[in-house]
Protein backbone atom coordinates (compact mmCIF):
# COMPACT_ATOMS: atom_id res chain seq x y z
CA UNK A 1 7.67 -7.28 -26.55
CA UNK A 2 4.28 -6.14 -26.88
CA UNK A 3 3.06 -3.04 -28.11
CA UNK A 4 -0.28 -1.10 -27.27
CA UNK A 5 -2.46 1.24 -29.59
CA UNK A 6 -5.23 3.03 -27.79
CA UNK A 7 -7.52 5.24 -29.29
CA UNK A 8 -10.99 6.55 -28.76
CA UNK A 9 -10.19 9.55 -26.68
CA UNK A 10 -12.04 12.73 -27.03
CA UNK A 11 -13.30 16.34 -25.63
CA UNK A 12 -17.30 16.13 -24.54
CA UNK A 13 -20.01 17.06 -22.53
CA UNK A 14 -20.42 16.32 -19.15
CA UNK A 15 -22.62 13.48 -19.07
CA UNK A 16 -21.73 11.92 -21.98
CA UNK A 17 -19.85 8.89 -23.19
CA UNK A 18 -16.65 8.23 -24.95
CA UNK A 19 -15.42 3.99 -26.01
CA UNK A 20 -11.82 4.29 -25.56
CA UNK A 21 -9.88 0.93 -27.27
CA UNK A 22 -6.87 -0.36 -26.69
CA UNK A 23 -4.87 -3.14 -29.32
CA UNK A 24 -1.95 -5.31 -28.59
CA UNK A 25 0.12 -7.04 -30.59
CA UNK A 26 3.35 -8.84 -30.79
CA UNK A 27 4.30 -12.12 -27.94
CA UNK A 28 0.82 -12.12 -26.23
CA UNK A 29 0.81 -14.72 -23.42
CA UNK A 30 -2.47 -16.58 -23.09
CA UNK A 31 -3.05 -15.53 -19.48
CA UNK A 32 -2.63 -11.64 -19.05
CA UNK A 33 -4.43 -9.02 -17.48
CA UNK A 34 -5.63 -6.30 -19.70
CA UNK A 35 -6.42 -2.38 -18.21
CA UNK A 36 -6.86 1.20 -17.95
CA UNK A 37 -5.38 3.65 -15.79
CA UNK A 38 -5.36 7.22 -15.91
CA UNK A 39 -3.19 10.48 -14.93
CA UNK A 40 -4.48 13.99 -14.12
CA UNK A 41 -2.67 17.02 -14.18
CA UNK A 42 -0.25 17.16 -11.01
CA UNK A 43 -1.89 13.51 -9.79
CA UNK A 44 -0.42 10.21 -9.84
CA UNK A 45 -1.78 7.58 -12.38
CA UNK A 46 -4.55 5.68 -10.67
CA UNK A 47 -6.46 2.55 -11.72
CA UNK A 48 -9.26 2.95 -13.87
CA UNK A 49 -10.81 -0.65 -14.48
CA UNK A 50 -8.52 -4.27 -14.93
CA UNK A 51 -9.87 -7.05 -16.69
CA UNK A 52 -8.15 -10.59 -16.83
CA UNK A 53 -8.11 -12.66 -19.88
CA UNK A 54 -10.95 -15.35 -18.24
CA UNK A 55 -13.10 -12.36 -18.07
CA UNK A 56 -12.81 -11.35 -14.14
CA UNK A 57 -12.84 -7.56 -13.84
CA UNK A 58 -12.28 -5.06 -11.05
CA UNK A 59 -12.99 -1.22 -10.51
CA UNK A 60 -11.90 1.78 -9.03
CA UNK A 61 -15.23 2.81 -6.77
CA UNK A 62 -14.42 6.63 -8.99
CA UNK A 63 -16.13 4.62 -11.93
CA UNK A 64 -18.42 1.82 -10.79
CA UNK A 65 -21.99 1.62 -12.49
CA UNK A 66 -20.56 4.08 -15.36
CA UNK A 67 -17.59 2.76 -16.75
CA UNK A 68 -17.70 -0.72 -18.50
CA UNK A 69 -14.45 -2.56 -19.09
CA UNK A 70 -14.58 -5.65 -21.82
CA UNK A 71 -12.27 -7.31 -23.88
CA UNK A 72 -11.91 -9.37 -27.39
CA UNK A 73 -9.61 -12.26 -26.89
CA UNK A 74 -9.31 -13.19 -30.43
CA UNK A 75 -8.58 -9.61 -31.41
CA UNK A 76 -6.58 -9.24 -28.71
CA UNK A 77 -7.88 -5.50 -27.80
CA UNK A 78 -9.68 -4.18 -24.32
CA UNK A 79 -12.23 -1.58 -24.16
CA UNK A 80 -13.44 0.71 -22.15
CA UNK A 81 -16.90 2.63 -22.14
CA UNK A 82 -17.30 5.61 -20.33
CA UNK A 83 -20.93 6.89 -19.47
CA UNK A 84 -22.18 9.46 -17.53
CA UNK A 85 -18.85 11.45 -17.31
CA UNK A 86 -17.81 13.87 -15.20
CA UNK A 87 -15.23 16.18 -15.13
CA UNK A 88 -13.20 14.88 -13.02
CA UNK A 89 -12.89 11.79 -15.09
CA UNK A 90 -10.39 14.66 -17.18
CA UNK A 91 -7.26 12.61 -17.45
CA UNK A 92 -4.87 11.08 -19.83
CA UNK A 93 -6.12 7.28 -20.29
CA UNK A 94 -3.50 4.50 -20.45
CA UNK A 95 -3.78 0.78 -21.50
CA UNK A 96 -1.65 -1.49 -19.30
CA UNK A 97 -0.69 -5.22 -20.68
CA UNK A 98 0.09 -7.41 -17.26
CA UNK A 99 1.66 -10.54 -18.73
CA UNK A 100 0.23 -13.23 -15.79
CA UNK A 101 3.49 -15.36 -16.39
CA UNK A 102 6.22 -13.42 -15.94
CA UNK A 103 4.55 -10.40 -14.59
CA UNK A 104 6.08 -8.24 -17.21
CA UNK A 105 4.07 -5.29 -18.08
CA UNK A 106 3.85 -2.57 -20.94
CA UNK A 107 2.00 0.57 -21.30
CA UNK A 108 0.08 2.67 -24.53
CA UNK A 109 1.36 6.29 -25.27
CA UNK A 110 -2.05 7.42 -23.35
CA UNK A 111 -4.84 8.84 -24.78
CA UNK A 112 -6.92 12.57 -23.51
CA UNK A 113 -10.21 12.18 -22.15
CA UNK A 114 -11.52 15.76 -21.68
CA UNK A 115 -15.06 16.01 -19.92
CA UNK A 116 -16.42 19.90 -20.10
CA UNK A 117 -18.53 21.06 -17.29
C-alpha cells in the first residue's frame, strides 16, 4: 500500500501562483511515476503534469510554460508549481502514485485549486 498526502491548495488571483505537494509513504518501489491530475465540476479528471522517478516529465499542452512539475526522491514527495493561473485551471488537484513494476496505482484525497477572475 501506499498512501498520498497532498497539500498546498488554495483560492487566488488570476495570475498568480499556488506550490501544491504531494507525500507518499509506505512500500515505495524504486521505479514509479509520480503525478497530478485534476477534476472540474461536471468534467472528467484530466492529466495535469507526470513525472517519472529518473526525472522524465510530460505535460498537458493546458499547462506548458506555467506549470512546473519536480520531485524529491529521497523525500519521496512530487510538486507542482502553478504560475500564471487562470481560471480555468479551477479544479480539484490529485496526486497519482504509478508503481512502474506492477503498474499498481493509488490516488490523494485531492486538493481545491480555486483561481478568481
Amino acid at each position: 500500500q501506499v498512501q498520498l498526502v497532498e497539500s498546498g491548495g488554495g483560492l487566488v488571483q488570476a495570475g498568480g501562483s499556488l506550490r501544491l505537494s504531494c507525500a507518499a509513504s509506505g512500500s515505495i518501489f524504486r521505479f514509479n511515476v509520480m503525478g497530478w491530475y485534476r477534476q472540474a465540476p461536471e468534467k472528467q479528471r484530466e492529466l495535469v503534469a507526470t513525472i517519472t522517478s529518473g526525472g522524465s516529465t510530460n505535460y498537458a499542452d493546458s499547462v506548458k510554460g506555467r506549470f512546473t512539475i519536480s520531485r524529491d526522491n529521497v523525500k519521496n514527495t512530487v510538486y507542482l508549481q502553478m504560475n500564471s493561473l487562470k481560471p480555468e485551471d479551477t479544479a480539484v488537484y490529485y496526486c497519482k502514485y504509478s508503481n512502474s513494476y506492477n503498474s499498481r496505482q493509488y490516488w490523494g484525497q485531492g486538493t481545491q485549486v480555486t483561481v478568481s477572475s
